[in-house]
Protein backbone atom coordinates (compact mmCIF):
# COMPACT_ATOMS: atom_id res chain seq x y z
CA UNK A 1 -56.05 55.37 28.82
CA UNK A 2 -54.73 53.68 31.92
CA UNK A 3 -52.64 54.19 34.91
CA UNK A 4 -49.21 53.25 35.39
CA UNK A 5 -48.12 52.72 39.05
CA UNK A 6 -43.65 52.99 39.63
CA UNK A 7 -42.33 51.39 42.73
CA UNK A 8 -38.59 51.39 44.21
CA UNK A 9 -37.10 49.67 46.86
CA UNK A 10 -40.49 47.84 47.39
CA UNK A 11 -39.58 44.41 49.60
CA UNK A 12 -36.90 42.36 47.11
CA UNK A 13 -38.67 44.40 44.12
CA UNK A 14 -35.16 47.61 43.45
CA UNK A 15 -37.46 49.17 40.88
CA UNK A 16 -41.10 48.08 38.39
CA UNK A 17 -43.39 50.67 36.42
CA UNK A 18 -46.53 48.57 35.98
CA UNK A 19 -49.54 49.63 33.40
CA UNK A 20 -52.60 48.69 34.33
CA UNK A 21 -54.89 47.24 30.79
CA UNK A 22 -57.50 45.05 29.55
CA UNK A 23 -54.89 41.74 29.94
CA UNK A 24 -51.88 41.87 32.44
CA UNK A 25 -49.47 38.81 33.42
CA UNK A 26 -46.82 38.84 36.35
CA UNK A 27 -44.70 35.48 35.24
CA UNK A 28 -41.19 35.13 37.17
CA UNK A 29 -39.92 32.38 40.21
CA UNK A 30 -41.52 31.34 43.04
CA UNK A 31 -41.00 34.04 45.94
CA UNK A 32 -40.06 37.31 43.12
CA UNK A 33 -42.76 39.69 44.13
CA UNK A 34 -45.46 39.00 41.88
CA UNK A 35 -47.85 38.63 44.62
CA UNK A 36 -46.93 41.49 46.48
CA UNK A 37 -46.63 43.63 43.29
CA UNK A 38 -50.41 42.52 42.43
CA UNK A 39 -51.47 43.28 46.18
CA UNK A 40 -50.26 46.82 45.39
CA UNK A 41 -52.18 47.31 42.66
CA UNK A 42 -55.43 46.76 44.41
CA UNK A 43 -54.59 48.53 46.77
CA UNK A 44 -53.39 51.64 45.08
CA UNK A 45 -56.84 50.95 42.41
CA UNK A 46 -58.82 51.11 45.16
CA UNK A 47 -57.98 53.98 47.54
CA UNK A 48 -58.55 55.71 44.12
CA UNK A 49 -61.84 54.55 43.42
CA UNK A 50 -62.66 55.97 46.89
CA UNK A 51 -61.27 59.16 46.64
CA UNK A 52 -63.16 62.34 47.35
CA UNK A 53 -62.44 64.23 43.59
CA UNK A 54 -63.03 68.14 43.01
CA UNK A 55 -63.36 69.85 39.90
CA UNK A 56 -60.44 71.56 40.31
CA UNK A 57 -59.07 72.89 36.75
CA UNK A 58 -61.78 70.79 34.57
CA UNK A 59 -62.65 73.31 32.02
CA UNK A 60 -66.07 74.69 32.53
CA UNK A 61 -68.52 76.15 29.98
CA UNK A 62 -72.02 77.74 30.63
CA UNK A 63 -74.22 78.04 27.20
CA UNK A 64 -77.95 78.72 27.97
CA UNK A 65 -79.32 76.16 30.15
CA UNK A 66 -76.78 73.16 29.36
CA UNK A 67 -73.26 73.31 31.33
CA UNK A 68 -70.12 71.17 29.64
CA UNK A 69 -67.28 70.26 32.38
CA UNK A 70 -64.55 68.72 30.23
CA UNK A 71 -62.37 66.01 32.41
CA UNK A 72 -58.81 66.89 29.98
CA UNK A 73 -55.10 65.41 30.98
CA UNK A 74 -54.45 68.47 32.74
CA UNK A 75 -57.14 67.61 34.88
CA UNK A 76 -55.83 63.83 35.27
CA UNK A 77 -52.59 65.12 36.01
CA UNK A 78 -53.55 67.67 38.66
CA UNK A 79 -55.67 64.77 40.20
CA UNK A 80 -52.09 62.93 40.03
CA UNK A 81 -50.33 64.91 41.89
CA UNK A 82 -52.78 65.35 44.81
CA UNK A 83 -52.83 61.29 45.34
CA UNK A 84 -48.91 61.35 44.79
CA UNK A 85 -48.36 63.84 47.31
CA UNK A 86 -50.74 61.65 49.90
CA UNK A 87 -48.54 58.59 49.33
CA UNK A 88 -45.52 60.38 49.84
CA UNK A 89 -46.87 61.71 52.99
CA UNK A 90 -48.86 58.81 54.09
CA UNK A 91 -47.62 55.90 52.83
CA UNK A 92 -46.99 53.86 56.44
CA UNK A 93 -50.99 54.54 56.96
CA UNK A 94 -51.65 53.17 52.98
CA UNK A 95 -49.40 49.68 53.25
CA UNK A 96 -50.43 49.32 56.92
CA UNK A 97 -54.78 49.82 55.59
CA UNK A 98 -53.61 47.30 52.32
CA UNK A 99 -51.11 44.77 53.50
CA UNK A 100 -51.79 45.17 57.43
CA UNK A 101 -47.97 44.84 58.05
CA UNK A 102 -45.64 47.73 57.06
CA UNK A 103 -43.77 46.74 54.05
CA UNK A 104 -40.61 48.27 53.04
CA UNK A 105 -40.60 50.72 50.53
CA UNK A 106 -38.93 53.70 49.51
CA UNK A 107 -41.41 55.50 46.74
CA UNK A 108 -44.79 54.74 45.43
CA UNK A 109 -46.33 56.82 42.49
CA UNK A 110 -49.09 56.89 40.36
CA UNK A 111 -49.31 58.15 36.63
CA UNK A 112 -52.29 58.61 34.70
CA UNK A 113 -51.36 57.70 30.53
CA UNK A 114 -53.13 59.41 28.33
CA UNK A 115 -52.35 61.36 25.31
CA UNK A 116 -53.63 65.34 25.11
CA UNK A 117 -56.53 64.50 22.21
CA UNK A 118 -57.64 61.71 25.12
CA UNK A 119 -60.31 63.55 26.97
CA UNK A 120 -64.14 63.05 28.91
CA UNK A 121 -66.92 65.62 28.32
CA UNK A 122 -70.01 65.94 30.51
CA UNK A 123 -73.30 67.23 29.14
CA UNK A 124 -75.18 68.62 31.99
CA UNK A 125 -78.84 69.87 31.73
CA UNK A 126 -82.16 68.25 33.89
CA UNK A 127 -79.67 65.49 34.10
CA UNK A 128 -75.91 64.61 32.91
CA UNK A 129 -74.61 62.27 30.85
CA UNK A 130 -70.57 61.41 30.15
CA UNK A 131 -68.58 60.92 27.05
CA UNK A 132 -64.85 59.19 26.46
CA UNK A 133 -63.56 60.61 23.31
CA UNK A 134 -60.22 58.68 22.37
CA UNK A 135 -57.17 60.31 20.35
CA UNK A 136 -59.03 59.02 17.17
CA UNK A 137 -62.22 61.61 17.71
CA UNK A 138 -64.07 58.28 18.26
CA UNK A 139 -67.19 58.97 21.27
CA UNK A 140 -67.92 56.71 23.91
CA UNK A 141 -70.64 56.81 26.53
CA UNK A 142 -69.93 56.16 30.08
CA UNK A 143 -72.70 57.29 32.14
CA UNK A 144 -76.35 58.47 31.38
CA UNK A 145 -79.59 60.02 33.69
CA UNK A 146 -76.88 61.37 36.33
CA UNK A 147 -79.15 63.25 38.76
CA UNK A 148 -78.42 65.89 41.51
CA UNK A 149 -78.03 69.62 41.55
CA UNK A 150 -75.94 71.16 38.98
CA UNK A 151 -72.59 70.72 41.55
CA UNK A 152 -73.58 67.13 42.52
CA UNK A 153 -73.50 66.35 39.33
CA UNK A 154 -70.14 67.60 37.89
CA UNK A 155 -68.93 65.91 41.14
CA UNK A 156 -70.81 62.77 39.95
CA UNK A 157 -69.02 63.44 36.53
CA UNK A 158 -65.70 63.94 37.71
CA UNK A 159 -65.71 60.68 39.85
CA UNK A 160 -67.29 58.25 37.01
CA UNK A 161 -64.47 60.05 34.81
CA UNK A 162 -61.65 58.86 37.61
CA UNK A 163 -63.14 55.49 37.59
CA UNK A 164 -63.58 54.59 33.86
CA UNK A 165 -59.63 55.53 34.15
CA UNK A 166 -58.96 52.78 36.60
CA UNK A 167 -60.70 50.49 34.34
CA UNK A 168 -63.62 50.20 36.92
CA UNK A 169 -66.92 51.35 35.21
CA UNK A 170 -70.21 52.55 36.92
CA UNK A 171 -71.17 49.40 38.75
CA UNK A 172 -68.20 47.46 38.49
CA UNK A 173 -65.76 46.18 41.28
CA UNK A 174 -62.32 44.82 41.78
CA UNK A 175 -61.60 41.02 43.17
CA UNK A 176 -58.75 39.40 44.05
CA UNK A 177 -58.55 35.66 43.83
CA UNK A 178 -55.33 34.82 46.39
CA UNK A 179 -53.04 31.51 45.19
CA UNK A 180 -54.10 29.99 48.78
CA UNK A 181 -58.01 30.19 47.61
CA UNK A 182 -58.60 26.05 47.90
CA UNK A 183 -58.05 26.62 51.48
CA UNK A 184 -59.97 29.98 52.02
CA UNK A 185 -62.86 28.62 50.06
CA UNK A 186 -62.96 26.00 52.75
CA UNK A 187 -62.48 28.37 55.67
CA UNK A 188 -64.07 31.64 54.85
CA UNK A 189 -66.82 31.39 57.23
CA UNK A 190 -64.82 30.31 60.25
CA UNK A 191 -62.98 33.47 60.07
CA UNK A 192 -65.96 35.88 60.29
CA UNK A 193 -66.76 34.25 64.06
CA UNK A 194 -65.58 35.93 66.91
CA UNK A 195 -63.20 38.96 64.46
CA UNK A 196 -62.76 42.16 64.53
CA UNK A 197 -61.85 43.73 61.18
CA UNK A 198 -59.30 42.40 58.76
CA UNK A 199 -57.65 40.73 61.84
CA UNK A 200 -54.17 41.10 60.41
CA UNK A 201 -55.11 39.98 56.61
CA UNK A 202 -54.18 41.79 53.61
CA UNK A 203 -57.12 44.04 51.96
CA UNK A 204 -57.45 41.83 49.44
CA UNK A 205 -57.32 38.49 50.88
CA UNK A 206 -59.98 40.06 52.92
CA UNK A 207 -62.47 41.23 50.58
CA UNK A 208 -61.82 38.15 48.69
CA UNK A 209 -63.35 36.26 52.28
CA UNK A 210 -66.46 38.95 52.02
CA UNK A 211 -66.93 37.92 48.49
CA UNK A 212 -67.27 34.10 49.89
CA UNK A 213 -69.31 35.02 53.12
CA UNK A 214 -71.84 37.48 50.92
CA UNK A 215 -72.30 35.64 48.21
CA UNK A 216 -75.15 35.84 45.54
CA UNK A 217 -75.78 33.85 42.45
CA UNK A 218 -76.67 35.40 39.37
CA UNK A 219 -80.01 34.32 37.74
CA UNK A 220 -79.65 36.19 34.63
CA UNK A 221 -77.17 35.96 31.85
CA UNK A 222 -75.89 37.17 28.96
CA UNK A 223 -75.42 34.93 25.98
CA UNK A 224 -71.62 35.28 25.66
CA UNK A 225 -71.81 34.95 29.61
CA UNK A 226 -73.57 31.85 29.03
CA UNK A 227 -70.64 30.50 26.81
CA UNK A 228 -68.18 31.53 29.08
CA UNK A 229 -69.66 29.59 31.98
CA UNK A 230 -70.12 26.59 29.63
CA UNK A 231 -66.78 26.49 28.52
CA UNK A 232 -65.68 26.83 31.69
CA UNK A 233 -67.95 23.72 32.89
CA UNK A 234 -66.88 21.65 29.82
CA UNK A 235 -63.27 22.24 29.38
CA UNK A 236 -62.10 22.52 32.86
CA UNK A 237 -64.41 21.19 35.32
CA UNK A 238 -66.00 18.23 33.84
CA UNK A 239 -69.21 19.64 36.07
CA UNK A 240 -70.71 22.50 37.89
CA UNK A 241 -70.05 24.73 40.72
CA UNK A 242 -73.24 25.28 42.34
CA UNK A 243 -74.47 27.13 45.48
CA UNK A 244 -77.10 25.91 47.04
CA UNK A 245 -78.50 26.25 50.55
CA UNK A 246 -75.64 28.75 50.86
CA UNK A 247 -73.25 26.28 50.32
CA UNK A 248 -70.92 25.60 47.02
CA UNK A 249 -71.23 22.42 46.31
CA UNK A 250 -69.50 20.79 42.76
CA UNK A 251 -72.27 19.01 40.86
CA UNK A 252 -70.98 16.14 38.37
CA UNK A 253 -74.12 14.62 36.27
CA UNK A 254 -76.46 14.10 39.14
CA UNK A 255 -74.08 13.92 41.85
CA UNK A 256 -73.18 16.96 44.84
CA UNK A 257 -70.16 16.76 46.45
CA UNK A 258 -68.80 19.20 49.29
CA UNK A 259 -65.64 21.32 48.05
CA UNK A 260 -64.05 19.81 50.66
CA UNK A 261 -64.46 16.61 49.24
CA UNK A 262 -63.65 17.22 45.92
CA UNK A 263 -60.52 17.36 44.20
CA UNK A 264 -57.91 20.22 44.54
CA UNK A 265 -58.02 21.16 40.73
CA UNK A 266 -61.71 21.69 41.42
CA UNK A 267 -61.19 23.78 44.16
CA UNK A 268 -58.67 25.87 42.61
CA UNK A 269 -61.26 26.89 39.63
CA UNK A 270 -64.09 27.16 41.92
CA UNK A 271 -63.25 30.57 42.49
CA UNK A 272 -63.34 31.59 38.93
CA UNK A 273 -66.47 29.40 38.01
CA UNK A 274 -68.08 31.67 41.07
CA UNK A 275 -67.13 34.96 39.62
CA UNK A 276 -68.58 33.79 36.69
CA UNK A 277 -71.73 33.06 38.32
CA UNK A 278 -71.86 36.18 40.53
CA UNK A 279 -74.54 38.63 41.12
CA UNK A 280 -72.08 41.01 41.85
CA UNK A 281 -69.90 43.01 38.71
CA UNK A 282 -66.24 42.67 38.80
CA UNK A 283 -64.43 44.65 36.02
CA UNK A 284 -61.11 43.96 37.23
CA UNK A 285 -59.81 40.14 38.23
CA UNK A 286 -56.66 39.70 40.02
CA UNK A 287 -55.77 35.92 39.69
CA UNK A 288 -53.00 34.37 41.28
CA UNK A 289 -50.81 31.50 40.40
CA UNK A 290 -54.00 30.77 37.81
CA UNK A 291 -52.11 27.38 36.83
CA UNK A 292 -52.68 25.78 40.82
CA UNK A 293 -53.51 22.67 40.70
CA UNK A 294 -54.65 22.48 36.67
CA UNK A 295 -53.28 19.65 34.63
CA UNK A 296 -50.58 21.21 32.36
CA UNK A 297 -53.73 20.24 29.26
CA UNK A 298 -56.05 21.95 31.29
CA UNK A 299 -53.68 25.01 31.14
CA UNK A 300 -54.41 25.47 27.63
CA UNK A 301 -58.26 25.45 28.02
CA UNK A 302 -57.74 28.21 31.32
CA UNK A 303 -55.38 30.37 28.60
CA UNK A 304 -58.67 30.33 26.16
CA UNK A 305 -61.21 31.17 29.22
CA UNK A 306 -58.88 34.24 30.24
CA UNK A 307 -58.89 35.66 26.53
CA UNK A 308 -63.15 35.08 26.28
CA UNK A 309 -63.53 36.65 29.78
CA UNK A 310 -61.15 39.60 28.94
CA UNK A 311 -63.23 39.79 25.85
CA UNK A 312 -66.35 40.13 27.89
CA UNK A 313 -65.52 44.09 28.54
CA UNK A 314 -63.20 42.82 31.74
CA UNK A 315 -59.79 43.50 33.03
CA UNK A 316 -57.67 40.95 34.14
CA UNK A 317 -54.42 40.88 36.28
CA UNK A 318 -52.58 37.26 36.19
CA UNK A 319 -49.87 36.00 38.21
CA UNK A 320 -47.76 32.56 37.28
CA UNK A 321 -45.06 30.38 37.02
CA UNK A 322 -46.20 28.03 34.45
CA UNK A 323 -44.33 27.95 31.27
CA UNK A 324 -47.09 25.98 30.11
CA UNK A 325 -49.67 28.16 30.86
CA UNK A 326 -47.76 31.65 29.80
CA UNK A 327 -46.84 29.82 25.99
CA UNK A 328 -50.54 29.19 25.82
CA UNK A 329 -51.51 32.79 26.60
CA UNK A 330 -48.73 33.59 24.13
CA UNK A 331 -49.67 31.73 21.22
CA UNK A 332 -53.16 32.61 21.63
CA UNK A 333 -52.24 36.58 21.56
CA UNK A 334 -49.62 35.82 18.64
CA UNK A 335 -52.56 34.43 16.48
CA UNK A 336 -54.62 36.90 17.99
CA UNK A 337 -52.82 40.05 16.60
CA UNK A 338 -52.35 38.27 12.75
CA UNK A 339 -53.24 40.34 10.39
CA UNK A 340 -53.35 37.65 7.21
CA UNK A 341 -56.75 36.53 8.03
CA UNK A 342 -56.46 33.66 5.64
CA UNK A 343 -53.42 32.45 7.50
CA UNK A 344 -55.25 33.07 11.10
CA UNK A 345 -58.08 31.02 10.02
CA UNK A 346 -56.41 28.53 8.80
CA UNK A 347 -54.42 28.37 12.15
CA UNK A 348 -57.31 28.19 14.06
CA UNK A 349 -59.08 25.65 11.88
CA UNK A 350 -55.47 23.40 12.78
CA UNK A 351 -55.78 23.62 15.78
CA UNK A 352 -59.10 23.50 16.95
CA UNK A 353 -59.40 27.31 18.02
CA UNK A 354 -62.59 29.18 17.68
CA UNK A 355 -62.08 33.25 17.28
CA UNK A 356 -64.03 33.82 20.46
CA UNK A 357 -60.36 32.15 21.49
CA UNK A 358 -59.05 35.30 20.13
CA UNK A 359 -58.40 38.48 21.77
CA UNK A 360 -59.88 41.10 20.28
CA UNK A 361 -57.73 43.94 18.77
CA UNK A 362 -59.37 46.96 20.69
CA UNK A 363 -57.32 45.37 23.92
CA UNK A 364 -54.26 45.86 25.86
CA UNK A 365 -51.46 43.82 26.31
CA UNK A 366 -49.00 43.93 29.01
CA UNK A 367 -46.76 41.22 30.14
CA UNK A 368 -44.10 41.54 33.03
CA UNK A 369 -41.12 39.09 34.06
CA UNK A 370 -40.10 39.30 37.26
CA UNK A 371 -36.21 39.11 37.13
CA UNK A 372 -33.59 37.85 40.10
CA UNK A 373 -30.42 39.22 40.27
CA UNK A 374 -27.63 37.75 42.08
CA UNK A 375 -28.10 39.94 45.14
CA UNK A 376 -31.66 37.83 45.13
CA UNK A 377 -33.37 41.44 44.48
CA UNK A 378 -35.69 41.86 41.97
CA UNK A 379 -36.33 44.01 38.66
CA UNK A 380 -39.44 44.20 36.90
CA UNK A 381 -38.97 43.94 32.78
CA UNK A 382 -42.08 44.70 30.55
CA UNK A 383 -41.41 42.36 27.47
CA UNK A 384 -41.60 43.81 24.04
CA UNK A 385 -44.13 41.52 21.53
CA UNK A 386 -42.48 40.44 18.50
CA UNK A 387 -44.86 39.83 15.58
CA UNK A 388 -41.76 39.02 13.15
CA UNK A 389 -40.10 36.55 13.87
CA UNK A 390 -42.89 35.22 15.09
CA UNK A 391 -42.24 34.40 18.74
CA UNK A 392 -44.55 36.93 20.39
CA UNK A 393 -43.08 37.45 23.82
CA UNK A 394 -39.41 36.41 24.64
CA UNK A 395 -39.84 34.68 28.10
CA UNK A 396 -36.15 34.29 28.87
CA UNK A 397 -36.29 32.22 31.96
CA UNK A 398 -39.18 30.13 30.95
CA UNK A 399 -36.86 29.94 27.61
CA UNK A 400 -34.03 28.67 29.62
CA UNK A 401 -35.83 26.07 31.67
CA UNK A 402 -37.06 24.56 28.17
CA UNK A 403 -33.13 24.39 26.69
CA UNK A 404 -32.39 22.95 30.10
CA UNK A 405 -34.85 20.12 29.56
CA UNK A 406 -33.52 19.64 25.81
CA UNK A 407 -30.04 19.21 26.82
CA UNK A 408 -30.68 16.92 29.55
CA UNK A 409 -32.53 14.55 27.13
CA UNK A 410 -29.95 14.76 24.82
CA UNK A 411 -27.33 13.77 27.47
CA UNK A 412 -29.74 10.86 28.69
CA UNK A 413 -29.99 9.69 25.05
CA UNK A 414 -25.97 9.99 24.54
């Protein structure tokens, strides 16, 4: 189950169908849409999330003094439609409340992807509770002790159900962490004096500020949390990101030192190390540009965070450039999905790899080149994985920069 959102004639982009999933990645040139194209996303994710839903044709039974409303792909698609029909007819009020400037585009649509043996069931008695059943007959809960009057709660129902499509759980939030974070982190509460509203930002540039200005620390963790944040510390930031006296502050053995006066690769993964660290739950992680300012080594270390923070039950969006960083994330999936577990663990044994490295099979893949065409437009390719030969994914102009590097040695070298 996800959503799939199609765009045409949007800025350079002529045409991209993008699925959301557990692990996304934008990879293409400097200035080929990837921001913009993310930007969408949360934008499109979250007018969603707020959306008043109605029961519309959920399928209803009454037995005794228990009521089942089943949420079906009838109902999904019915629910498509109505949001489809709003961005056709309001989509200069949608990019002008996301982007705050009107950006070109000439259709915007939202599908909902799920098979027909894909469905939700709610259970509704002295309270209601909510089931995912996948097309495998496998049972999931969503949602438990839902409380209200009989309609409340199949309202309740049917909004969780929306949600858990979007890949945003009860509780759970989307953030967006821009490429020009070092200098937000720096900034954020300068911009809240003396402003009115989003003051001409993007949305989520601008919850991204809120996120800095509102800030709470977590005090509790989980124990794979607790790895997470170590690895983190160990591997990337040879410290801590702290916030103390409402101020983050990078901590280095027994030494503070203001962001401001540490270095720009520290600044860059402060933002991530603060998720991390948040009280606040956010299912679904926009990055962008992750590879700013990290040491092409450090790359490989950020690849392995990604994979143990999707792992954590998260969703991830991830914009770059690196060809460093994106053959990381791509041998790390390509061991991943090996299915000679001798072989795998001898792999990871080589090199150093721990499984908690890997990503684990239940999850999504989706990778995306943005592609330049000699008009300097752009079209949006979802590559294919290749587990034989084993190359994984085909990154073509990553591929060619590499060969262009090789020859030029070779003509150095005579």
């Amino acid at each position: 189950m996800s959503i799939r959102v199609d765009v045409r004639k949007f800025a350079k982009i002529e045409n991209a169908s993008v699925k959301t999933g557990d692990f996304v990645m934008f990879l293409g040139d400097n200035n080929s849409g990837k921001t913009l194209m993310m930007e969408l996303m949360y934008g499109i994710i979250n007018m969603i999330s707020d959306w008043n839903v109605e029961i519309g044709c959920a399928k209803i039974t009454e037995m005794e003094d228990i009521t089942y409303i089943k949420f079906s792909s009838e109902w999904f698609a019915e629910i498509e439609s109505i949001i489809d029909n709003y961005l056709k007819n309001n989509r200069r009020s949608f990019l002008l409340e996301c982007f705050s400037i009107e950006i070109p585009v000439e259709e915007i649509a939202v599908h909902f992807e799920m098979t027909e043996k894909e469905f939700y069931v709610g259970t509704i008695a002295e309270t209601a509770y909510l089931e995912k059943e996948d097309a495998d007959g496998n049972r999931k809960n969503i949602v438990c002790n839902v409380a209200g009057t009989v309609d409340e709660m199949k309202l309740r129902l049917a909004k969780y159900a929306l949600l858990d499509m979007l890949g945003l759980p009860v509780g759970k939030r989307q953030l967006f962490l821009p490429a020009a974070r070092a200098g937000l982190q720096m900034l954020y509460r300068n911009f809240f004096v003396n402003r009115q509203g989003k003051s001409g930002l993007a949305l989520p540039i601008y919850d991204y500020l809120k996120f800095l200005q509102t800030y709470l620390p977590k005090t509790q963790f989980g124990e794979n949390e607790e790895e997470l944040i170590e690895f983190v510390d160990r591997e990337l930031l040879d410290g801590k990101i702290e916030f103390r006296n409402d101020v983050f502050m990078y901590r280095e053995g027994n030494c503070y030192v203001p962001l401001n006066r540490a270095s720009s690769m520290i600044h860059e993964l402060s933002s991530f190390s603060s998720v991390l660290k948040s009280e606040g739950s956010y299912g679904y992680l926009y990055y962008d540009e992750v590879e700013n300012s990290i040491h092409p080594i450090k790359q490989g270390s950020m690849a392995k965070a990604l994979m143990r923070f999707c792992n954590l039950g998260n969703k991830i969006i991830i914009s770059t450039h690196s060809d460093t960083l994106a053959g990381r994330i791509n041998n790390l999936i390509l061991v991943s999905r090996m299915k000679n577990v001798i072989r795998k663990n001898d792999i990871l044994e080589k090199l150093n790899w721990s499984m908690w490295d890997m990503l684990q099979p239940d999850k999504t893949v989706n990778i995306y080149e943005f592609k330049k065409n000699e008009k300097g437009s752009v079209v949006v390719e979802e590559l294919e994985f290749f587990d034989f030969p084993k190359i994984g994914y085909d990154f073509g102009r990553f591929n060619e920069n590499i060969d262009m590097l090789y020859d030029e040695s070779n003509c150095i070298m005579g």
